[in-house]
Protein backbone atom coordinates (compact mmCIF):
# COMPACT_ATOMS: atom_id res chain seq x y z
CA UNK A 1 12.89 20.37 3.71
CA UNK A 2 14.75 21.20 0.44
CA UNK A 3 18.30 22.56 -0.44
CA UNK A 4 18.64 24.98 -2.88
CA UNK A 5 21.77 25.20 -5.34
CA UNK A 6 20.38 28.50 -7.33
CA UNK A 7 19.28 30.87 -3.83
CA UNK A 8 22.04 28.93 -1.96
CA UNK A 9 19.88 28.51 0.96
CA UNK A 10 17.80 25.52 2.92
CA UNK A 11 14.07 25.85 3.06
CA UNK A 12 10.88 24.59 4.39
CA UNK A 13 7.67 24.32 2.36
CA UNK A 14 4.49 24.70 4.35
CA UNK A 15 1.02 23.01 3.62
CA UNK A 16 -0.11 26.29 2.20
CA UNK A 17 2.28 26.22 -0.41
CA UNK A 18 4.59 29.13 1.70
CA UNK A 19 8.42 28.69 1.92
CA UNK A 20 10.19 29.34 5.10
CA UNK A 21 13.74 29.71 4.97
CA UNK A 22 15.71 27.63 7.63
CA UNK A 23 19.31 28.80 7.01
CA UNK A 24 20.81 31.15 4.22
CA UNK A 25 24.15 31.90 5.59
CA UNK A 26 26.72 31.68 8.30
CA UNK A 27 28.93 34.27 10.53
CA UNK A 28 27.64 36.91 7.56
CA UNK A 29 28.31 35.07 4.87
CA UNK A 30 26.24 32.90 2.57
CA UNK A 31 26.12 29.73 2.38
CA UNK A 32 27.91 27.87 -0.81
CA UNK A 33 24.97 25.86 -2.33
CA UNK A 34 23.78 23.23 0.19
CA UNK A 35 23.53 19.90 -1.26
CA UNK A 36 22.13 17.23 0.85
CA UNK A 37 20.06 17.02 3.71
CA UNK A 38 19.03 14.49 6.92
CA UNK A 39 16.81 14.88 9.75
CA UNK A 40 17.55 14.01 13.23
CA UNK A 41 14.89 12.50 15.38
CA UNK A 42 15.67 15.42 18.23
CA UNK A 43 14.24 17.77 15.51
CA UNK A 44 17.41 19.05 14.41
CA UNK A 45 18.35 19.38 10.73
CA UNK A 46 21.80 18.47 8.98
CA UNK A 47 22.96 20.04 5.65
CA UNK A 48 26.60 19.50 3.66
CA UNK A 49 27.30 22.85 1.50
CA UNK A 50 29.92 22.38 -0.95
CA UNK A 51 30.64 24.82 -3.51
CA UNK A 52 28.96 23.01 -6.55
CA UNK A 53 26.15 25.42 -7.31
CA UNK A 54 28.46 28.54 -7.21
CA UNK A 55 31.21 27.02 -10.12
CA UNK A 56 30.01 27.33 -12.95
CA UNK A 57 26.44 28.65 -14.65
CA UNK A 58 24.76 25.18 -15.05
CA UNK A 59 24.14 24.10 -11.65
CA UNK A 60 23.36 27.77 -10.03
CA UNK A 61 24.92 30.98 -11.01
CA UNK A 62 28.85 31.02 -10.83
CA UNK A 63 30.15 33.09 -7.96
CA UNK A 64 33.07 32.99 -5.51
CA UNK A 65 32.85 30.32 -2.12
CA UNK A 66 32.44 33.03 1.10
CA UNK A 67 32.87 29.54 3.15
CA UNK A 68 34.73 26.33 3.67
CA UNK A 69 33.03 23.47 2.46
CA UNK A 70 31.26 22.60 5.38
CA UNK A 71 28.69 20.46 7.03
CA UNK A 72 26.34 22.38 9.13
CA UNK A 73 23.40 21.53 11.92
CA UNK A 74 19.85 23.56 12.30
CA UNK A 75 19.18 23.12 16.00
CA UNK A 76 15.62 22.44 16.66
CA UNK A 77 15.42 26.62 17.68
CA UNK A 78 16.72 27.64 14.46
CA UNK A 79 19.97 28.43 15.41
CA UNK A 80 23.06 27.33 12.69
CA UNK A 81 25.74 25.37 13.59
CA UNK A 82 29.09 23.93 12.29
CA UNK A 83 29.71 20.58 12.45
CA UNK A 84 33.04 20.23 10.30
CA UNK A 85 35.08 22.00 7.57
CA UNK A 86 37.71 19.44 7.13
CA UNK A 87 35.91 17.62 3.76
CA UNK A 88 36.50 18.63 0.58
CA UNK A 89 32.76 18.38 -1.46
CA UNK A 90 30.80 17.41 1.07
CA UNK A 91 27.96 15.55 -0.52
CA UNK A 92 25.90 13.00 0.80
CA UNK A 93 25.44 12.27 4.20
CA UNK A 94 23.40 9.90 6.88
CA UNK A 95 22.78 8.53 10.22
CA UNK A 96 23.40 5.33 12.08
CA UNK A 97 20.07 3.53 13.17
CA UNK A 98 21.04 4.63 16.30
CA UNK A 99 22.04 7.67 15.33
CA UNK A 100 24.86 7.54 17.09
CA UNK A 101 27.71 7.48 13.68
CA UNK A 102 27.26 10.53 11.00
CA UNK A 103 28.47 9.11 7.57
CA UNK A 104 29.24 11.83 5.14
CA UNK A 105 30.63 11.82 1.47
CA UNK A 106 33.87 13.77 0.40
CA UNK A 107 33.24 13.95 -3.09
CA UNK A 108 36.27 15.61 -4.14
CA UNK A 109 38.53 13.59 -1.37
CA UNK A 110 42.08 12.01 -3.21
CA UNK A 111 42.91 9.92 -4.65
CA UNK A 112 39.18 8.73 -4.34
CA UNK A 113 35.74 9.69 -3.02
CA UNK A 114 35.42 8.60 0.38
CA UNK A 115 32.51 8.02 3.20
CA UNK A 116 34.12 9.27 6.65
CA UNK A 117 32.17 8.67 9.92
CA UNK A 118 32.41 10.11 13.02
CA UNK A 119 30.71 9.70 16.53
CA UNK A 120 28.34 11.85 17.42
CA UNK A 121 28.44 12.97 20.93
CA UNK A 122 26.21 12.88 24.08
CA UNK A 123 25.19 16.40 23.45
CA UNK A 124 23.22 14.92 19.75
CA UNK A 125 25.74 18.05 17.94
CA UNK A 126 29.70 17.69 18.16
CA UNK A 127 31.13 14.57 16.54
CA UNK A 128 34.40 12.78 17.18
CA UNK A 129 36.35 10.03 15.83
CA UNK A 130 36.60 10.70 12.20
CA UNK A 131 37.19 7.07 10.24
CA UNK A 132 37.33 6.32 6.74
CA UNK A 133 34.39 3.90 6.33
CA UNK A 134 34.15 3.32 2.70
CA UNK A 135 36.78 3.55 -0.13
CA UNK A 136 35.09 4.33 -3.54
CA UNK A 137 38.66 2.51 -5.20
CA UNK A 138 39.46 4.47 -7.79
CA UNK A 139 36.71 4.51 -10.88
CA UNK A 140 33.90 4.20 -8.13
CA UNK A 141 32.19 7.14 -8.09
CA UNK A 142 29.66 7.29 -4.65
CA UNK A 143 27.06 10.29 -4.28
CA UNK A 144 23.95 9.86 -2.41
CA UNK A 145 23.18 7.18 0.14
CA UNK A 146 20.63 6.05 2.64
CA UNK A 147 20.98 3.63 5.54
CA UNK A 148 18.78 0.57 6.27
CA UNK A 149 17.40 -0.71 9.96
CA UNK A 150 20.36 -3.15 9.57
CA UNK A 151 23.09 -0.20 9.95
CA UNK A 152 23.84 -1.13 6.19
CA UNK A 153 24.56 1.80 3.45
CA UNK A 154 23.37 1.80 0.53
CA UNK A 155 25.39 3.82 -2.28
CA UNK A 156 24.45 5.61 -5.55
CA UNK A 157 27.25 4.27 -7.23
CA UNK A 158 28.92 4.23 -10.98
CA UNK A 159 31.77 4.86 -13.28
CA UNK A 160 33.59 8.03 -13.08
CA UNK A 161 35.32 8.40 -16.23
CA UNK A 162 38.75 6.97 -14.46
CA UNK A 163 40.75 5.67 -17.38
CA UNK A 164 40.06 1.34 -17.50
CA UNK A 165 36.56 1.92 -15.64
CA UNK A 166 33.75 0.12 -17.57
CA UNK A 167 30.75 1.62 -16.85
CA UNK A 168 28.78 -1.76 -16.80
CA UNK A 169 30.66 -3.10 -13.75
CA UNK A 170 30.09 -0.16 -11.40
CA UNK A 171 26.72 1.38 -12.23
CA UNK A 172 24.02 0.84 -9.71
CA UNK A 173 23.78 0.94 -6.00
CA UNK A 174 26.67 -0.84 -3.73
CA UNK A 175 25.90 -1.78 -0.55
CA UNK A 176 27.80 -1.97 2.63
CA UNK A 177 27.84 -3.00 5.94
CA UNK A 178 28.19 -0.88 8.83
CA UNK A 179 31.89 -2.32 8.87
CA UNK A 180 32.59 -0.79 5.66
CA UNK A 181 32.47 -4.31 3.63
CA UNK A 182 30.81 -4.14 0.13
CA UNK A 183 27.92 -7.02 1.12
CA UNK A 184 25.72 -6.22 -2.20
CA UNK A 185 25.53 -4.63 -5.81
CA UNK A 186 21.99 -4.13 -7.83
CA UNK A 187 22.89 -3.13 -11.71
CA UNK A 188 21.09 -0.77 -13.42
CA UNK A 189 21.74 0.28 -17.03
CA UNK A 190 22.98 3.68 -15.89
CA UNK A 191 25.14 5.42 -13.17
CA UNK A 192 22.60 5.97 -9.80
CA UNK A 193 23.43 9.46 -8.15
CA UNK A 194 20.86 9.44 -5.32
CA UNK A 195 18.59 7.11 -3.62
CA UNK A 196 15.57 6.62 -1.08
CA UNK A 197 13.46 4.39 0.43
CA UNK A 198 10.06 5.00 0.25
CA UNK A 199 6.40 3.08 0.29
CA UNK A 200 4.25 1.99 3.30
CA UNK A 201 6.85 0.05 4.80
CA UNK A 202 9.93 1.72 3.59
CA UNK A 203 11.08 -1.68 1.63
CA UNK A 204 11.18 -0.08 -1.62
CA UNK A 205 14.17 1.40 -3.08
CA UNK A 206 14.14 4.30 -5.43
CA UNK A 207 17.21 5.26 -7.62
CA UNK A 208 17.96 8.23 -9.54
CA UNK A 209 19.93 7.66 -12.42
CA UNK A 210 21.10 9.82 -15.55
CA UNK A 211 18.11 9.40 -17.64
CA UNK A 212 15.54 7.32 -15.49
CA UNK A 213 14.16 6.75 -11.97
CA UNK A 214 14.11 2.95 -11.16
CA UNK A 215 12.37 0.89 -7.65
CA UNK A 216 13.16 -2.12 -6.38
CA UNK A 217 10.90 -4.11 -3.40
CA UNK A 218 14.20 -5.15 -1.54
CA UNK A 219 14.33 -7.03 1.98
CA UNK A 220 15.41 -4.12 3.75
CA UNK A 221 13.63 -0.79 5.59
CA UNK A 222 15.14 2.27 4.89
CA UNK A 223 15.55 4.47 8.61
CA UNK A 224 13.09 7.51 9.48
């Protein structure tokens, strides 16, 4: 599964090589320019769509937001669903182990970016309970994130030109635990947007920074 800033639309590539598009808009109207993506073990398929391909010409083509920023849900039949329009710039976003807590990023939250979570309900779709979780403090500037087998989040993390910030104190990946409690920092010589785990048994951590894609063997499995 991809997201797509320039066709503003969420897609599946086959194993011949065709694309199947999952979700391209919503009550009539198309979708933003979804940014990140998770899958849910009941099949079902969770997007945030802020408006950061559609605001200038450098990310997509620069056009006027027909929707809220907005987190959305493919059901495992296709059908679109909204799960909240109460974050401004929703970026990242994740599951518990359980899957019980949905963590999402407000990227454009005040006076700093911010990773809410919520409970997700009985019914694997409506979520309750909204709490602040994480605190990016000012010059902190969290994007992408995955979650370990521990319930722990790990955070693209660095300096976001806040006046004082030093760059070398903040860029890298911060890590949390599921209380919210910074338990963790690995440096890197650049700010780390996004992140995965990857390799045969999910142990290795790759981060994409500015200029360079870095791994790590770390004693932690990244969830499905």
């Amino acid at each position: 599964m991809s997201c797509e800033h320039l066709t503003r639309r969420v897609t599946r590539t086959e194993y011949d090589g065709k694309i199947t598009v999952l979700a391209d808009s919503f009550d009539g109207k198309r979708l933003n320019s979804p940014n990140d993506i998770v899958c849910k073990s009941d099949g079902s398929i969770w997007f945030t769509d802020p408006p950061f391909g559609i605001g200038g010409e450098w990310e997509g083509d620069k056009a006027a937001p027909e929707l809220p920023h907005s987190v959305y849900r493919i059901a495992p039949d296709g059908k679109l669903g909204l799960v909240t329009a109460e974050l401004n710039g929703p970026n990242g976003l994740a599951f518990s182990p359980d899957e019980k807590k949905l963590y999402v990023v407000e990227s454009r939250a005040q006076p700093n970016r911010v990773i809410w979570a919520w409970d997700v309900g009985a019914d694997g779709f409506t979520v309750s309970n909204k709490t602040k979780l994480v605190d990016a403090n000012g010059p902190g500037a969290l994007d992408g994130f995955k979650v370990d087998t521990d319930g722990n989040l790990w955070c693209g993390w660095g300096s976001n030109g806040s006046a004082g910030a030093k760059a070398e104190d903040l860029d890298g990946v911060m890590v949390f635990n599921p209380q919210g409690k910074p338990i963790g920092f690995i440096r890197l010589p650049e700010r780390c947007a996004n992140l995965t785990f990857g390799g045969p048994k999910k142990n290795r951590l790759f981060m994409a920074s500015c200029h360079s894609l870095y791994a790590l063997y770390v004693e932690a499995k990244g969830t499905v």
